[in-house]
PDB file of N, CA and C in Angstrom:
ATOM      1  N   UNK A   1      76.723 117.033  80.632  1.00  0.00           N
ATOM      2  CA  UNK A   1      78.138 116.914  80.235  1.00  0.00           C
ATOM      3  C   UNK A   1      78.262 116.594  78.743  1.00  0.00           C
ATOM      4  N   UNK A   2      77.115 116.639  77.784  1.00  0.00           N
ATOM      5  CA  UNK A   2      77.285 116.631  76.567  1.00  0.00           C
ATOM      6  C   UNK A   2      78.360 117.581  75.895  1.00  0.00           C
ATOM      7  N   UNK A   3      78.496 118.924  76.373  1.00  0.00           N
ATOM      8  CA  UNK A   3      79.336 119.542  76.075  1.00  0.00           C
ATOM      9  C   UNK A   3      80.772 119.456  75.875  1.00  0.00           C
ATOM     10  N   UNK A   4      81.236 118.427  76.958  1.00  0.00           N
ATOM     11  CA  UNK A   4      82.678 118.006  77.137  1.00  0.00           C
ATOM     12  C   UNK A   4      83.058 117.019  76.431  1.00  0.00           C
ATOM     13  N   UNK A   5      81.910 115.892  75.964  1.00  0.00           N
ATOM     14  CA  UNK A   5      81.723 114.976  75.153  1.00  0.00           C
ATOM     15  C   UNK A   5      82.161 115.102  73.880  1.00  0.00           C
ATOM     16  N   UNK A   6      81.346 116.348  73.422  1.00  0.00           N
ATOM     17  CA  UNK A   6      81.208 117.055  71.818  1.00  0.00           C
ATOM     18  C   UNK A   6      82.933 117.555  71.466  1.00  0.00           C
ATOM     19  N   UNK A   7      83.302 118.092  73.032  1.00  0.00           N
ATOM     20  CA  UNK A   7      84.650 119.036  72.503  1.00  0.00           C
ATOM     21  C   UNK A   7      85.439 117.654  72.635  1.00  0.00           C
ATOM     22  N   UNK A   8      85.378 116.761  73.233  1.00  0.00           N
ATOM     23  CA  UNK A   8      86.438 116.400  73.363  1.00  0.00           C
ATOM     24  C   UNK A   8      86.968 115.198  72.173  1.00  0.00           C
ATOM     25  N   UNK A   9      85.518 115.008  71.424  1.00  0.00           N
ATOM     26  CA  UNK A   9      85.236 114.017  70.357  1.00  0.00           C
ATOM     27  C   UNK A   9      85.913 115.125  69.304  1.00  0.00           C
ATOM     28  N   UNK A  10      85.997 116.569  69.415  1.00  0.00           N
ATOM     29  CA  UNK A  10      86.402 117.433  68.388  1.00  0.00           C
ATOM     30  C   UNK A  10      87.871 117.300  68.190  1.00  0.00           C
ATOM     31  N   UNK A  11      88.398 117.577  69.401  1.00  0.00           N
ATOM     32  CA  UNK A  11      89.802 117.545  69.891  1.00  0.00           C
ATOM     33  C   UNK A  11      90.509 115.977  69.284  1.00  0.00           C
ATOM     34  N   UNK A  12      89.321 115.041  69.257  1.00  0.00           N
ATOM     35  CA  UNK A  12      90.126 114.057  68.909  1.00  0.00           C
ATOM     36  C   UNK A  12      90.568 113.734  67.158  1.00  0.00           C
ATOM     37  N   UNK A  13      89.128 114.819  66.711  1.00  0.00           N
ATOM     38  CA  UNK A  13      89.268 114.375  64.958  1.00  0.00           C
ATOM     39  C   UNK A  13      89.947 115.286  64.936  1.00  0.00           C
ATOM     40  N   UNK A  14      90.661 116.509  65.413  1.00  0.00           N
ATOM     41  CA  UNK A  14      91.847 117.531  64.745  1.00  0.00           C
ATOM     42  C   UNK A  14      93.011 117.231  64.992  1.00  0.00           C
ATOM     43  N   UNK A  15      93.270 116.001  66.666  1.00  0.00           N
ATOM     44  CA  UNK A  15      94.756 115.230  66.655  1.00  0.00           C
ATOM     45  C   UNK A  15      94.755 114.290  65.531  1.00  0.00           C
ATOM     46  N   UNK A  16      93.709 113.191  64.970  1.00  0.00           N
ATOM     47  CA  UNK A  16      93.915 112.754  63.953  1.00  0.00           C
ATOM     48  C   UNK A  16      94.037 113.188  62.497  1.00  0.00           C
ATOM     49  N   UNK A  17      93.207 114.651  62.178  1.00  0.00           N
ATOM     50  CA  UNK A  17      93.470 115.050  60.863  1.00  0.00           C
ATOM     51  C   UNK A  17      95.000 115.694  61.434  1.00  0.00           C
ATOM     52  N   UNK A  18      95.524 116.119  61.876  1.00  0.00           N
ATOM     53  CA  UNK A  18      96.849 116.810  62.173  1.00  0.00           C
ATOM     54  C   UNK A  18      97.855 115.503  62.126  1.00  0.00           C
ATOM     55  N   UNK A  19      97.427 114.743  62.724  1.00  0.00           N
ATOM     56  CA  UNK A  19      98.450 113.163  62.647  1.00  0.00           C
ATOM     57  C   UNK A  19      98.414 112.970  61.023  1.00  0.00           C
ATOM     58  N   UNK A  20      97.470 112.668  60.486  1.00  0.00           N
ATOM     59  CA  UNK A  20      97.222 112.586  58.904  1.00  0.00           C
ATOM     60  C   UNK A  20      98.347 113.374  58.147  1.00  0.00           C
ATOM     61  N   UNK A  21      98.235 114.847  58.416  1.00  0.00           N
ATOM     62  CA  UNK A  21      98.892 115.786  57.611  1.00  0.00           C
ATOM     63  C   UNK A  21     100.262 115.490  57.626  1.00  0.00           C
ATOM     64  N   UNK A  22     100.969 115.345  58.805  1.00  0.00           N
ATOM     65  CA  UNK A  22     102.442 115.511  59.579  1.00  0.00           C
ATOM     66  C   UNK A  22     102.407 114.056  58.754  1.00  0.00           C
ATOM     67  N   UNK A  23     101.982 112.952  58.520  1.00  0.00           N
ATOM     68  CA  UNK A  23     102.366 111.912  58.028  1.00  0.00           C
ATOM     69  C   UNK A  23     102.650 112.130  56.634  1.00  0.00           C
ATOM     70  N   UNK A  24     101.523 112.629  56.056  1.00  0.00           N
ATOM     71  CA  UNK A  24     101.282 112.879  54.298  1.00  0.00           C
ATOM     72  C   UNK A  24     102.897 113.883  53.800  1.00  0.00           C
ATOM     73  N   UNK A  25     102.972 114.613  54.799  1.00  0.00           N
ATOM     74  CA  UNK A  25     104.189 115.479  54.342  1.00  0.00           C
ATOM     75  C   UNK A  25     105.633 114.995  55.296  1.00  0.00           C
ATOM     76  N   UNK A  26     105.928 113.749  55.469  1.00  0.00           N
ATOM     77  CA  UNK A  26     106.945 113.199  56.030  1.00  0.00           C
ATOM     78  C   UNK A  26     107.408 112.736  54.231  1.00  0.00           C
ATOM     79  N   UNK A  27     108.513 112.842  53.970  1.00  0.00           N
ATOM     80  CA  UNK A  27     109.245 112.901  52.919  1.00  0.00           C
ATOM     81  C   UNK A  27     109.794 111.014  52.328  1.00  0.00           C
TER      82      UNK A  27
END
């Protein structure tokens, strides 16, 4: 189940770089 591990550790740094962005460009 390393596989589900890897994606799901992925899934979590692109909700946080995406949280990052949507913040950086809140006005």
């Amino acid at each position: 189940m390393a596989a589900a591990r890897t994606y799901a550790q992925m899934v979590e740094a692109l909700a946080t770089l995406a949280n990052i962005v949507a913040r950086d460009n809140d006005p």
